[in-house]
N, C-alpha and C. Protein backbone atom coordinates (compact mmCIF):
# COMPACT_ATOMS: atom_id res chain seq x y z
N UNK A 1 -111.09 -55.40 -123.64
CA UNK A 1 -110.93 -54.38 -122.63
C UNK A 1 -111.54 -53.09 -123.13
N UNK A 2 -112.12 -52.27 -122.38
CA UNK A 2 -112.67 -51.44 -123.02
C UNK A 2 -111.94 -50.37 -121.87
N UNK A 3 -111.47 -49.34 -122.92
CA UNK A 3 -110.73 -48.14 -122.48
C UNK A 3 -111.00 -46.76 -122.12
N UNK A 4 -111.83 -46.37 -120.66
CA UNK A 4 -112.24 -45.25 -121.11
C UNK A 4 -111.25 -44.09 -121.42
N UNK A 5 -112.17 -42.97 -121.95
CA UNK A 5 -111.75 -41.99 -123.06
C UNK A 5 -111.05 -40.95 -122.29
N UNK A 6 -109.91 -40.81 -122.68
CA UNK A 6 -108.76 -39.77 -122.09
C UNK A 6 -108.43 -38.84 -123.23
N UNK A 7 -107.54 -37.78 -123.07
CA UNK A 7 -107.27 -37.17 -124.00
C UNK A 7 -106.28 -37.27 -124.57
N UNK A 8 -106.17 -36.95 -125.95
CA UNK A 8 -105.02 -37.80 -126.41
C UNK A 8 -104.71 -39.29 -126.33
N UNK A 9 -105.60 -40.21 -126.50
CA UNK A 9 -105.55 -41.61 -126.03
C UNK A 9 -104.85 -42.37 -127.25
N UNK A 10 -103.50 -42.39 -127.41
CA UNK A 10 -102.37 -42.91 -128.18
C UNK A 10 -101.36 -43.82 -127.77
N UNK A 11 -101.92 -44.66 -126.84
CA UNK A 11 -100.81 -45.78 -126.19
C UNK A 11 -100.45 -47.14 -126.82
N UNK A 12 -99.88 -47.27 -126.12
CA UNK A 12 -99.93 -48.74 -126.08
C UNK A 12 -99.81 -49.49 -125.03
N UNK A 13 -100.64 -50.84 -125.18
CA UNK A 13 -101.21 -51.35 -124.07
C UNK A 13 -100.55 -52.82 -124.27
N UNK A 14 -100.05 -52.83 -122.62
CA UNK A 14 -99.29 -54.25 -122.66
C UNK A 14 -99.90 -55.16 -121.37
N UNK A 15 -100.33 -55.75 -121.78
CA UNK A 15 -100.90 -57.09 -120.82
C UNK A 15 -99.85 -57.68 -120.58
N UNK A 16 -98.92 -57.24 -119.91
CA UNK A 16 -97.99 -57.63 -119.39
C UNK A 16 -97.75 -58.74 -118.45
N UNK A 17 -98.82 -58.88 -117.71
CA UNK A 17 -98.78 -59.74 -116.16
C UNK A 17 -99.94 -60.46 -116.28
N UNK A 18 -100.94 -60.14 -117.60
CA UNK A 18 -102.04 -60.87 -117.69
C UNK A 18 -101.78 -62.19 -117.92
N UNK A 19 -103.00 -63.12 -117.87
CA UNK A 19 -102.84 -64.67 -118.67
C UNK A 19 -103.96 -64.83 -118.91
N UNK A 20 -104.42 -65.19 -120.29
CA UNK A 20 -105.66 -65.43 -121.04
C UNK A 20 -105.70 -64.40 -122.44
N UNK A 21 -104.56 -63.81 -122.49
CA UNK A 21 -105.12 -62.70 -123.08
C UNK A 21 -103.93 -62.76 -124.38
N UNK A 22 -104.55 -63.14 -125.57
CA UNK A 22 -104.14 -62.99 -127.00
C UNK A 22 -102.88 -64.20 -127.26
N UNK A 23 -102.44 -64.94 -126.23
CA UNK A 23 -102.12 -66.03 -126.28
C UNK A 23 -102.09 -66.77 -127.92
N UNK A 24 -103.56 -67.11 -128.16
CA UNK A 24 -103.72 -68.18 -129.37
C UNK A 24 -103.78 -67.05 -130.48
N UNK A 25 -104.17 -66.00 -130.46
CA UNK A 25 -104.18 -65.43 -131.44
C UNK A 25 -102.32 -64.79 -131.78
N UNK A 26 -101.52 -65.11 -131.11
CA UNK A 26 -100.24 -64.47 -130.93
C UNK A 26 -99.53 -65.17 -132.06
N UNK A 27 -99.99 -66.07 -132.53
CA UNK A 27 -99.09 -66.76 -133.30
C UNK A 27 -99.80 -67.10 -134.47
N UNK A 28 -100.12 -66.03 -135.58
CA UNK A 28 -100.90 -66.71 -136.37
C UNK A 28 -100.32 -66.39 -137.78
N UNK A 29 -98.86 -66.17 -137.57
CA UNK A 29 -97.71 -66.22 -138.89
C UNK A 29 -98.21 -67.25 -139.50
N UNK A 30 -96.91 -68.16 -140.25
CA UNK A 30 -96.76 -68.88 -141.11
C UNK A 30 -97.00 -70.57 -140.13
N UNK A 31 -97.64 -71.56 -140.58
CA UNK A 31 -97.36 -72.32 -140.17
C UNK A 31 -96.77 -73.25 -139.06
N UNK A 32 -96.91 -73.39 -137.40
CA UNK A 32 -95.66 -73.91 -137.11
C UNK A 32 -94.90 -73.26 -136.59
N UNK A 33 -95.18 -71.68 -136.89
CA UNK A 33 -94.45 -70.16 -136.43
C UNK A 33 -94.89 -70.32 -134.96
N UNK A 34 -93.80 -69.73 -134.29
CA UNK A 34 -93.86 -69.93 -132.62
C UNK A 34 -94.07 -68.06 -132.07
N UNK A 35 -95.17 -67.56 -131.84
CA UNK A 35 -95.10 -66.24 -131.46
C UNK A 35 -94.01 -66.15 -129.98
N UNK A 36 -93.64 -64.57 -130.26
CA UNK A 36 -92.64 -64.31 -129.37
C UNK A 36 -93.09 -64.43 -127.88
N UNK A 37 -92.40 -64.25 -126.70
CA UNK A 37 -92.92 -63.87 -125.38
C UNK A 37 -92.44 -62.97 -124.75
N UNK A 38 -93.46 -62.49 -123.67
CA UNK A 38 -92.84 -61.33 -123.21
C UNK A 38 -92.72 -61.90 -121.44
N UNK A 39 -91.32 -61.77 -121.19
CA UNK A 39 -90.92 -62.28 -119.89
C UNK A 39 -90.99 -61.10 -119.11
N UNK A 40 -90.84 -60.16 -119.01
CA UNK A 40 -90.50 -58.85 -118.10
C UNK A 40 -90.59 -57.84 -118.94
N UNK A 41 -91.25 -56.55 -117.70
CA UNK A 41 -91.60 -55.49 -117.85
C UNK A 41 -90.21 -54.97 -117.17
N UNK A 42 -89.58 -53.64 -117.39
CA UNK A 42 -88.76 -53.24 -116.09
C UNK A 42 -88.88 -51.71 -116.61
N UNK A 43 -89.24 -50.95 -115.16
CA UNK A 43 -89.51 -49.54 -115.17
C UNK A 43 -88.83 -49.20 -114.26
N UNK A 44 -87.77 -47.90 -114.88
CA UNK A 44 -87.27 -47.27 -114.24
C UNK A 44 -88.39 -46.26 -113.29
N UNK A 45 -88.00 -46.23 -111.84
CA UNK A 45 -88.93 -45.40 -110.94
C UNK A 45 -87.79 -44.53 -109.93
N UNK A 46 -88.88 -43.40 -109.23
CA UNK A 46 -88.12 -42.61 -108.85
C UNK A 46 -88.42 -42.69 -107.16
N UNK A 47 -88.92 -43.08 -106.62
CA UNK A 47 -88.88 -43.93 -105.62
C UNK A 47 -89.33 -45.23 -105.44
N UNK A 48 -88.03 -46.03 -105.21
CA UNK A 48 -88.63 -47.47 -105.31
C UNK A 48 -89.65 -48.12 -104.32
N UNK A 49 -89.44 -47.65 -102.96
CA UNK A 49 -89.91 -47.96 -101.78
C UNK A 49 -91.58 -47.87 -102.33
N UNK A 50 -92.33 -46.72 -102.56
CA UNK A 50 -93.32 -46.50 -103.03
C UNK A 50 -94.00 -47.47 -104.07
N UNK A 51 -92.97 -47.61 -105.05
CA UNK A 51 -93.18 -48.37 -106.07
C UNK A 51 -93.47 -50.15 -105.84
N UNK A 52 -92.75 -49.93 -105.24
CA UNK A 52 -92.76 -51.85 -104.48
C UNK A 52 -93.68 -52.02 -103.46
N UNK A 53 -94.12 -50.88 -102.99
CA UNK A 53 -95.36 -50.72 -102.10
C UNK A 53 -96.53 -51.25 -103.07
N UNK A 54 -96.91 -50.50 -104.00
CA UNK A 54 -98.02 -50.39 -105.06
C UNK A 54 -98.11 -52.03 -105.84
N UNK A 55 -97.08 -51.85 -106.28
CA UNK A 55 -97.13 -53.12 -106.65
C UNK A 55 -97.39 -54.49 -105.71
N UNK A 56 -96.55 -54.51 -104.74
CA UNK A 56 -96.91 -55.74 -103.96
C UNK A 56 -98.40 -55.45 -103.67
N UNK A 57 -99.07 -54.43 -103.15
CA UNK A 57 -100.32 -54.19 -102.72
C UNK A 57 -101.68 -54.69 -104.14
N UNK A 58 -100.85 -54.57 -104.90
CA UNK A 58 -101.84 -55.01 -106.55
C UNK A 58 -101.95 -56.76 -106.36
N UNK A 59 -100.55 -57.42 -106.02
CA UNK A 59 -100.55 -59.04 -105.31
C UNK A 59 -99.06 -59.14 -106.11
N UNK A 60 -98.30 -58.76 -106.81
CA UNK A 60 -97.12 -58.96 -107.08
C UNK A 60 -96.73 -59.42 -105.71
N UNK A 61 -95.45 -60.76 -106.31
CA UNK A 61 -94.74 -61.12 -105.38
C UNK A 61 -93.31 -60.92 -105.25
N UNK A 62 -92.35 -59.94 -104.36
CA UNK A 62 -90.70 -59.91 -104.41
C UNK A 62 -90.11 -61.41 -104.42
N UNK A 63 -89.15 -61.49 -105.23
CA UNK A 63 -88.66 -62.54 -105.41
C UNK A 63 -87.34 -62.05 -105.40
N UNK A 64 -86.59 -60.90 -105.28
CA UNK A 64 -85.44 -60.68 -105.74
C UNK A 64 -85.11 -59.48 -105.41
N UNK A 65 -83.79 -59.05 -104.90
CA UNK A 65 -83.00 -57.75 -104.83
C UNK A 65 -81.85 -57.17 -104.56
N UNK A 66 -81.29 -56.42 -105.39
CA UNK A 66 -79.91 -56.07 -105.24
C UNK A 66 -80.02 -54.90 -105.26
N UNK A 67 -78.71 -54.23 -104.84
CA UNK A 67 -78.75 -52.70 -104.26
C UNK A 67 -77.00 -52.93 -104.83
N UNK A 68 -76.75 -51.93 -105.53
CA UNK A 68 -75.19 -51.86 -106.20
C UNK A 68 -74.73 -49.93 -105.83
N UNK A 69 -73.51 -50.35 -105.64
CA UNK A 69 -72.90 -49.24 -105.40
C UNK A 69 -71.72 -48.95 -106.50
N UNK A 70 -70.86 -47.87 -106.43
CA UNK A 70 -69.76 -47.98 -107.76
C UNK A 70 -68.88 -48.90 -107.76
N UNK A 71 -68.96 -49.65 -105.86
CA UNK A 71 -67.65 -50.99 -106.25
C UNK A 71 -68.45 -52.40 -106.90
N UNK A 72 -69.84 -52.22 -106.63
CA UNK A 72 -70.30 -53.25 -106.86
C UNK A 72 -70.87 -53.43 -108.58
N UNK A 73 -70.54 -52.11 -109.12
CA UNK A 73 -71.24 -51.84 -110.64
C UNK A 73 -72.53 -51.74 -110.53
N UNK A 74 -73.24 -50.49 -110.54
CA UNK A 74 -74.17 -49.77 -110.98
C UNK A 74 -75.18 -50.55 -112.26
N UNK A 75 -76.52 -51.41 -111.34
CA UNK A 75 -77.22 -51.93 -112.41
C UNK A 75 -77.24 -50.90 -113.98
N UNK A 76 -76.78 -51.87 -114.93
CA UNK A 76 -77.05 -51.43 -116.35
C UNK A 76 -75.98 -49.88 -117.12
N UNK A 77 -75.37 -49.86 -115.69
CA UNK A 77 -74.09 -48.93 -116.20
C UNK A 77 -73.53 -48.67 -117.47
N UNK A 78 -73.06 -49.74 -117.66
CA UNK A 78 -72.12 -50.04 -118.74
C UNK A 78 -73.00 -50.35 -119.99
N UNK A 79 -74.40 -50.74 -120.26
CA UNK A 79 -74.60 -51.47 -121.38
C UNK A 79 -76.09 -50.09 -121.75
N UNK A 80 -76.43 -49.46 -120.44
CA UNK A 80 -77.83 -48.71 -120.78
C UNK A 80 -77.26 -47.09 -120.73
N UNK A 81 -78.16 -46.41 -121.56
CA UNK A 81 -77.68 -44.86 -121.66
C UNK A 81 -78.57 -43.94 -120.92
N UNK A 82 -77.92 -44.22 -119.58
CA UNK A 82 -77.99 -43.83 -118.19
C UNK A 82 -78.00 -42.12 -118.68
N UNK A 83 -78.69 -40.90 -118.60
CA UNK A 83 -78.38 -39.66 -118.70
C UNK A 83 -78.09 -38.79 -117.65
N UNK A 84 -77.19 -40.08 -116.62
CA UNK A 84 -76.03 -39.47 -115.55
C UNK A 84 -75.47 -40.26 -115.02
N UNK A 85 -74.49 -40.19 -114.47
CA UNK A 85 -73.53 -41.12 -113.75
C UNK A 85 -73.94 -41.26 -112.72
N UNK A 86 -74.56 -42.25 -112.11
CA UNK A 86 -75.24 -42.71 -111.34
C UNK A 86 -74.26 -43.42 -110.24
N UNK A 87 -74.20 -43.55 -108.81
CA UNK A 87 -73.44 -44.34 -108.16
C UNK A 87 -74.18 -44.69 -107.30
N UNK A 88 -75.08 -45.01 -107.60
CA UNK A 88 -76.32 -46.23 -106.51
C UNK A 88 -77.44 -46.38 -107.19
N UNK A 89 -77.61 -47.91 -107.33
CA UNK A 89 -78.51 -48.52 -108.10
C UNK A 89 -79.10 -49.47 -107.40
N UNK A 90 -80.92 -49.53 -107.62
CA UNK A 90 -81.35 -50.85 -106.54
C UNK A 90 -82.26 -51.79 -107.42
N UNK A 91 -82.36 -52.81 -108.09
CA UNK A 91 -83.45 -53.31 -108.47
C UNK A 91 -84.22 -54.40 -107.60
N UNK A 92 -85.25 -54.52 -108.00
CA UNK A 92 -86.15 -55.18 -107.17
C UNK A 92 -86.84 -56.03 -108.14
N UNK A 93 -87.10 -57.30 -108.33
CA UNK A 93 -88.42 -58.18 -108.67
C UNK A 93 -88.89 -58.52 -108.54
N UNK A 94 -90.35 -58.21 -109.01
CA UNK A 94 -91.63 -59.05 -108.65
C UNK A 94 -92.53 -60.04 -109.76
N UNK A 95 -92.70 -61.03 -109.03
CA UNK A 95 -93.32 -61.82 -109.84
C UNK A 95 -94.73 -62.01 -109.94
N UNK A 96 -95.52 -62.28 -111.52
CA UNK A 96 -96.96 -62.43 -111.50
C UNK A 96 -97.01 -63.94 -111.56
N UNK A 97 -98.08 -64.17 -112.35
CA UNK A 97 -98.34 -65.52 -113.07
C UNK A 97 -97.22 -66.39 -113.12
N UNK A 98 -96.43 -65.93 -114.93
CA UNK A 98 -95.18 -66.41 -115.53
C UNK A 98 -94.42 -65.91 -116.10
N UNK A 99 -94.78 -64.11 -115.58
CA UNK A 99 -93.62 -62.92 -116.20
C UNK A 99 -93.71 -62.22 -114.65
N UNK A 100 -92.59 -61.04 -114.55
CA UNK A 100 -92.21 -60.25 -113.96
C UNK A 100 -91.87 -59.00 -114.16
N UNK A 101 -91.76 -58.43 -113.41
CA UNK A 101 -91.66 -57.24 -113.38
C UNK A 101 -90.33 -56.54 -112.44
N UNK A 102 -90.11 -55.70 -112.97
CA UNK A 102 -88.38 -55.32 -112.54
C UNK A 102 -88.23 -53.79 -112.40
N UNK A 103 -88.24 -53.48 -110.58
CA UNK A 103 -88.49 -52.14 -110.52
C UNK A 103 -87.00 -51.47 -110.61
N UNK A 104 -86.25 -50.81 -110.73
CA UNK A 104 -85.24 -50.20 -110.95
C UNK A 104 -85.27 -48.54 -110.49
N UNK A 105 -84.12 -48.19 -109.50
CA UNK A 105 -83.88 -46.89 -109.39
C UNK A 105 -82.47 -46.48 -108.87
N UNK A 106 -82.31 -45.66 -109.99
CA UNK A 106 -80.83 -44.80 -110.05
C UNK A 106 -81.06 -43.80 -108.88
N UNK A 107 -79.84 -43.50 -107.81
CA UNK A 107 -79.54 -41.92 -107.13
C UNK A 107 -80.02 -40.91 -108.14
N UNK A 108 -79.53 -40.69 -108.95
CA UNK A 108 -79.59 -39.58 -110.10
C UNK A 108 -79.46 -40.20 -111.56
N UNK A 109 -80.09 -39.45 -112.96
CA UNK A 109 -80.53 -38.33 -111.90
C UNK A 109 -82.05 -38.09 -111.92
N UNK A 110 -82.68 -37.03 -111.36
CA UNK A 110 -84.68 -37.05 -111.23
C UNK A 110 -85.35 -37.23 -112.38
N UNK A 111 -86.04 -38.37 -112.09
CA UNK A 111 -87.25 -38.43 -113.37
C UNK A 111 -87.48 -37.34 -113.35
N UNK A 112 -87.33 -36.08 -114.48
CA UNK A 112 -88.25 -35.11 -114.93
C UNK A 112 -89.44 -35.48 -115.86
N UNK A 113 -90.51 -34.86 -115.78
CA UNK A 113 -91.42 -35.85 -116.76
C UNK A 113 -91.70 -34.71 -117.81
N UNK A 114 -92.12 -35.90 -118.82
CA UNK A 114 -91.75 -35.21 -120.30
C UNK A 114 -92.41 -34.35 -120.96
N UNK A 115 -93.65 -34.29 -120.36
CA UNK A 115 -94.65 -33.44 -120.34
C UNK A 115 -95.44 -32.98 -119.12
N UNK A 116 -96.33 -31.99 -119.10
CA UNK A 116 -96.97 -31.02 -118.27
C UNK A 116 -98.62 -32.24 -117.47
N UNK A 117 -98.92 -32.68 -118.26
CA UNK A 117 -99.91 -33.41 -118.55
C UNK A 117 -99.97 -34.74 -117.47
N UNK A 118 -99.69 -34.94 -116.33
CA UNK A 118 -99.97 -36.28 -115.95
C UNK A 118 -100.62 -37.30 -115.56
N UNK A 119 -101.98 -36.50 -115.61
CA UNK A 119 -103.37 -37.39 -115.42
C UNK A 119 -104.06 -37.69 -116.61
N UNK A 120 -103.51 -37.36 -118.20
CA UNK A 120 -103.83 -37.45 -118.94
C UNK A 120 -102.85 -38.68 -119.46
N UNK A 121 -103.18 -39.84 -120.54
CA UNK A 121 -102.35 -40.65 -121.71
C UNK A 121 -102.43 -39.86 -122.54
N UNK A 122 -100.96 -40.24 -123.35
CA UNK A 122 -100.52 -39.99 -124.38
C UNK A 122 -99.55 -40.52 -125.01
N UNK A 123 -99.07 -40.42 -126.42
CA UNK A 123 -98.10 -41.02 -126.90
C UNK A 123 -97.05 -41.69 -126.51
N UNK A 124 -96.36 -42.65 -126.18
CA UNK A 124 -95.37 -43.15 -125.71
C UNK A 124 -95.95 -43.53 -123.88
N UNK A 125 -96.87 -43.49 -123.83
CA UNK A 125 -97.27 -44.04 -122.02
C UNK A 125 -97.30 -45.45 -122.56
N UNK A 126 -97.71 -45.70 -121.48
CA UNK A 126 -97.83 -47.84 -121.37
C UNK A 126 -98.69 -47.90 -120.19
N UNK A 127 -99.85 -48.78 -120.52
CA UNK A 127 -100.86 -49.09 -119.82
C UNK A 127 -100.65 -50.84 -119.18
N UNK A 128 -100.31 -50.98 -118.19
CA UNK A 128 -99.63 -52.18 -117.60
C UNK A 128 -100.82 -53.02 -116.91
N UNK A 129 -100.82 -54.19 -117.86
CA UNK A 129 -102.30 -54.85 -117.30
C UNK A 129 -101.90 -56.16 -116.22
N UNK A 130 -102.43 -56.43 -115.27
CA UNK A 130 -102.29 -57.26 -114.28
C UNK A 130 -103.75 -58.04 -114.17
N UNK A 131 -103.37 -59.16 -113.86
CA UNK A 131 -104.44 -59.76 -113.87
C UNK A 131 -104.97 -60.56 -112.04
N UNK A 132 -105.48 -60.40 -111.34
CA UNK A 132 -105.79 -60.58 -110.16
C UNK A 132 -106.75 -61.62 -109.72
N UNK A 133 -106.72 -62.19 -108.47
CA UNK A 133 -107.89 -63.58 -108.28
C UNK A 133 -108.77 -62.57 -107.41
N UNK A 134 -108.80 -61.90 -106.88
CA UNK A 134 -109.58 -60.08 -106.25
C UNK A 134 -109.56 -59.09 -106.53
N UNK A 135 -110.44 -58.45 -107.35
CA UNK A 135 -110.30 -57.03 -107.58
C UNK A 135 -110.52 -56.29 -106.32
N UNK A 136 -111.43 -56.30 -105.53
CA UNK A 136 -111.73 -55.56 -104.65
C UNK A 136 -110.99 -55.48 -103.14
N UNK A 137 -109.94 -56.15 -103.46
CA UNK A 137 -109.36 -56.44 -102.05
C UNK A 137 -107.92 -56.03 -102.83
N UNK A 138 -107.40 -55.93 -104.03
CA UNK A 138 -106.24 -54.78 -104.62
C UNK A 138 -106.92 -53.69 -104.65
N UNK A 139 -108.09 -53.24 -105.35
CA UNK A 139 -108.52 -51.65 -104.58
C UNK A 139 -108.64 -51.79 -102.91
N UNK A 140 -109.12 -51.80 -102.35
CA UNK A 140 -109.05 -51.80 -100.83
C UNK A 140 -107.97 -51.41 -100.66
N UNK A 141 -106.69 -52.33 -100.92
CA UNK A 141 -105.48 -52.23 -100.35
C UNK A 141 -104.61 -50.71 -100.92
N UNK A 142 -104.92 -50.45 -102.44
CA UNK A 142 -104.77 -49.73 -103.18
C UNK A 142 -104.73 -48.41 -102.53
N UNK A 143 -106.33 -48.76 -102.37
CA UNK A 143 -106.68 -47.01 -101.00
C UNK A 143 -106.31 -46.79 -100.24
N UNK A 144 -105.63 -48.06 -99.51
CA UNK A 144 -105.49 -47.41 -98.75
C UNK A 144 -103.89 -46.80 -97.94
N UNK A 145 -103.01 -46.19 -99.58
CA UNK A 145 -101.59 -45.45 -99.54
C UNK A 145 -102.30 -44.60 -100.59
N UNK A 146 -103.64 -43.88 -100.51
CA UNK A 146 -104.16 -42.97 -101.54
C UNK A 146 -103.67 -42.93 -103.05
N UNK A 147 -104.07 -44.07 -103.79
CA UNK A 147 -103.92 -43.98 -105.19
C UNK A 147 -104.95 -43.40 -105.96
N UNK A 148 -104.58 -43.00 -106.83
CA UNK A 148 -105.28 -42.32 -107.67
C UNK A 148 -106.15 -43.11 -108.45
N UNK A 149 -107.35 -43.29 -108.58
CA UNK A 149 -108.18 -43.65 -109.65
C UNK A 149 -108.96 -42.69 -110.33
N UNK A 150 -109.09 -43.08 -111.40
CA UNK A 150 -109.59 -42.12 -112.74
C UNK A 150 -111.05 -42.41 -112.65
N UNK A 151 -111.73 -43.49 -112.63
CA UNK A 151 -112.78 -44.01 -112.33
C UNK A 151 -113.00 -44.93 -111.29
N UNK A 152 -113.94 -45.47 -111.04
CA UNK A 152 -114.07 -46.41 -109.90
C UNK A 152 -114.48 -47.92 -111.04
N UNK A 153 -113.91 -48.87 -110.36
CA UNK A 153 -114.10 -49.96 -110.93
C UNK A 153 -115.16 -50.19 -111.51
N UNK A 154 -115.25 -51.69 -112.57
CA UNK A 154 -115.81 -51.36 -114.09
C UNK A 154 -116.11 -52.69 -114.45
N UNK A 155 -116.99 -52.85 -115.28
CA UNK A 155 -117.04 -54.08 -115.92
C UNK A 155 -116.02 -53.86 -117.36
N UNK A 156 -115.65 -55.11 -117.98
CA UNK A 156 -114.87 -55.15 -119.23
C UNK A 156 -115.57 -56.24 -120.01
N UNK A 157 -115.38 -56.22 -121.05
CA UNK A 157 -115.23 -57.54 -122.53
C UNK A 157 -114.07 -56.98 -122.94
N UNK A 158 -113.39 -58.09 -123.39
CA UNK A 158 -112.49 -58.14 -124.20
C UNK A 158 -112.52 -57.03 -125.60
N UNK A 159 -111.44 -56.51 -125.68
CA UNK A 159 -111.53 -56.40 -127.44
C UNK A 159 -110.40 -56.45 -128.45
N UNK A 160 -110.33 -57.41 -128.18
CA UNK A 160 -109.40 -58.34 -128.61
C UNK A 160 -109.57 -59.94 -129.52
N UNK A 161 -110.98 -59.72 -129.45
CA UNK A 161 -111.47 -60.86 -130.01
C UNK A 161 -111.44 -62.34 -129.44
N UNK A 162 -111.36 -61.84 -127.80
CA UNK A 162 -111.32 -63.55 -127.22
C UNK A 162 -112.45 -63.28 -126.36
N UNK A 163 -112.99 -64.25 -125.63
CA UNK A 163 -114.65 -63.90 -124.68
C UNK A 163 -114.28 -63.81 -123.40
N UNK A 164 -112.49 -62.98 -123.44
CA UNK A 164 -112.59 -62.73 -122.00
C UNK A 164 -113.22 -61.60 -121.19
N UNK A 165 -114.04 -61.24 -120.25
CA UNK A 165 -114.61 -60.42 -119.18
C UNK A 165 -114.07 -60.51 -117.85
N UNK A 166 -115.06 -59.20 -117.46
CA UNK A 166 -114.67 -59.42 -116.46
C UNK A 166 -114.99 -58.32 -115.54
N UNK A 167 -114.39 -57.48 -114.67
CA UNK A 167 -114.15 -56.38 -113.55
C UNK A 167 -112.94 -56.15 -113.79
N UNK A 168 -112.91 -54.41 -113.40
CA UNK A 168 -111.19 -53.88 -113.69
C UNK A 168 -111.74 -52.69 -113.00
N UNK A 169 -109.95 -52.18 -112.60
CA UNK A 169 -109.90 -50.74 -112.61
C UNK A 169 -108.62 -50.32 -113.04
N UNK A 170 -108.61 -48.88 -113.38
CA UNK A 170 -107.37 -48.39 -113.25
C UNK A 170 -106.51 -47.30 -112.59
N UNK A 171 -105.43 -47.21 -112.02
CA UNK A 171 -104.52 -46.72 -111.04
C UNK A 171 -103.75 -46.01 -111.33
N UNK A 172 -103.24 -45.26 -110.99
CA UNK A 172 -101.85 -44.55 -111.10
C UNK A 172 -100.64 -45.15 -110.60
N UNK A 173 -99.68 -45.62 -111.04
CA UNK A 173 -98.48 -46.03 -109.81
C UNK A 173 -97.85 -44.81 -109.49
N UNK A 174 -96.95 -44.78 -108.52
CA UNK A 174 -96.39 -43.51 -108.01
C UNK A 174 -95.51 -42.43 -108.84
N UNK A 175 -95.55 -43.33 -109.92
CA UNK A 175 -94.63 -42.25 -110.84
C UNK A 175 -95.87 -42.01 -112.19
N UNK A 176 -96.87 -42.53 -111.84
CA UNK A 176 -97.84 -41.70 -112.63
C UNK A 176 -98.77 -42.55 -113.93
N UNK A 177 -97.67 -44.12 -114.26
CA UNK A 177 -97.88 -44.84 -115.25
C UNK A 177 -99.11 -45.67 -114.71
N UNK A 178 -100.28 -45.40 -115.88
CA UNK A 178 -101.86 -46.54 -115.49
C UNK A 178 -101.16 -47.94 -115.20
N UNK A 179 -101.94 -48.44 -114.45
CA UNK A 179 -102.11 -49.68 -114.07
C UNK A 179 -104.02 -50.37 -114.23
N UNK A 180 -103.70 -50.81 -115.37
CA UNK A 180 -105.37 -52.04 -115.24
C UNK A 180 -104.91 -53.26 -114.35
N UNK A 181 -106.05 -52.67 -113.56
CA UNK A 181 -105.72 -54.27 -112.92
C UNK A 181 -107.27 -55.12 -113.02
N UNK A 182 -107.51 -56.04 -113.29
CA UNK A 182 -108.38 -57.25 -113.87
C UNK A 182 -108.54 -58.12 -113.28
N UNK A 183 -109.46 -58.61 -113.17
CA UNK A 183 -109.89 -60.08 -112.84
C UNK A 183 -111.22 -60.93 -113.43
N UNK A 184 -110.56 -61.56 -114.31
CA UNK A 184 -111.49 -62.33 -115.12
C UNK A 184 -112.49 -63.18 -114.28
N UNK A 185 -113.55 -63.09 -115.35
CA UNK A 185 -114.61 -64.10 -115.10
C UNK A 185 -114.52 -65.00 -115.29
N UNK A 186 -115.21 -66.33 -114.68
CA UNK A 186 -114.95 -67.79 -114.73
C UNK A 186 -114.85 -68.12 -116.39
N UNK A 187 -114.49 -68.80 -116.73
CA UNK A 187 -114.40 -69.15 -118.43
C UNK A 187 -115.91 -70.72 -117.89
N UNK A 188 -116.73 -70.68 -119.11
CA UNK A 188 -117.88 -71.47 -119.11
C UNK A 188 -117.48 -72.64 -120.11
């Protein structure tokens, strides 16, 4: 994948929803060693409606949703360090490939964001890679609830050391976090 140049470009990048990508190289411990997996992404967002917009429009599919109130227990209440007492909670899931993704939003209280900076990466962001059978028909759709792109779609190679390529772009979701979204080239 080739990343263009932002300021401060200190992330980390999770191919989260991809498939093809670092797979065989994931496991190259000891012998017999089974590398870990990653089943789900889940981002707290500050409007979900928006958020589940973006996403389904990328090709995520809802598979799932609950909406909790204080009789019903407040997703993650009790076990996550919520920085307010929250009394309405909704999560939502969507599914890619063979992981998912898990949108989540508390009443209170407002994502404030942590810095001034939001068209810029930096330390602690996450670059959320999706992998698509159309690029041009998730931009299309993309545009058309005005997302933000940094560039206009792109060719890629891998760099990662596998011969995957391809076409990409990247997005803003509504709370500001990149989205690559990808679609590989035929494998020969």
């Amino acid at each position: 994948m080739t990343i263009p140049r932002f300021p401060r470009l200190a992330c980390v990048v999770l191919a989260v929803l991809a498939m093809g990508f670092g797979g065989e190289a994931a496991a190259q411990g000891s012998p017999g060693a089974r590398a870990a997996g990653l089943k789900r992404l889940t981002l707290v967002v500050s409007d979900i409606d928006k958020s589940l917009d973006f996403y389904q429009r990328v090709g995520l599919v809802k598979s799932s949703e609950k909406n909790a109130s204080e009789a019903d227990s407040v997703y993650g209440a009790a076990e996550l360090p919520l920085t307010a007492d929250s009394t309405r909670s909704r999560v939502v899931v969507l599914n890619g490939d063979d992981q998912s993704l898990a949108l989540v939003w508390y009443d209170r209280p407002a994502l404030p964001s942590a810095r001034g900076n939001l068209l810029g990466i930096g330390t602690g962001d996450v670059i959320i890679g999706i992998v698509v059978p159309d690029l041009e028909g998730a931009y299309s759709r993309l545009n058309q609830i005005g997302t933000r792109f940094p560039l206009p779609p792109g060719r890629f190679t891998a760099a990662d050391g596998t011969a995957a390529s391809g076409r990409h772009l990247y997005a803003y979701d509504p709370d500001g976090r990149m989205v690559e979204v990808m679609q590989l080239d035929a494998r020969k």
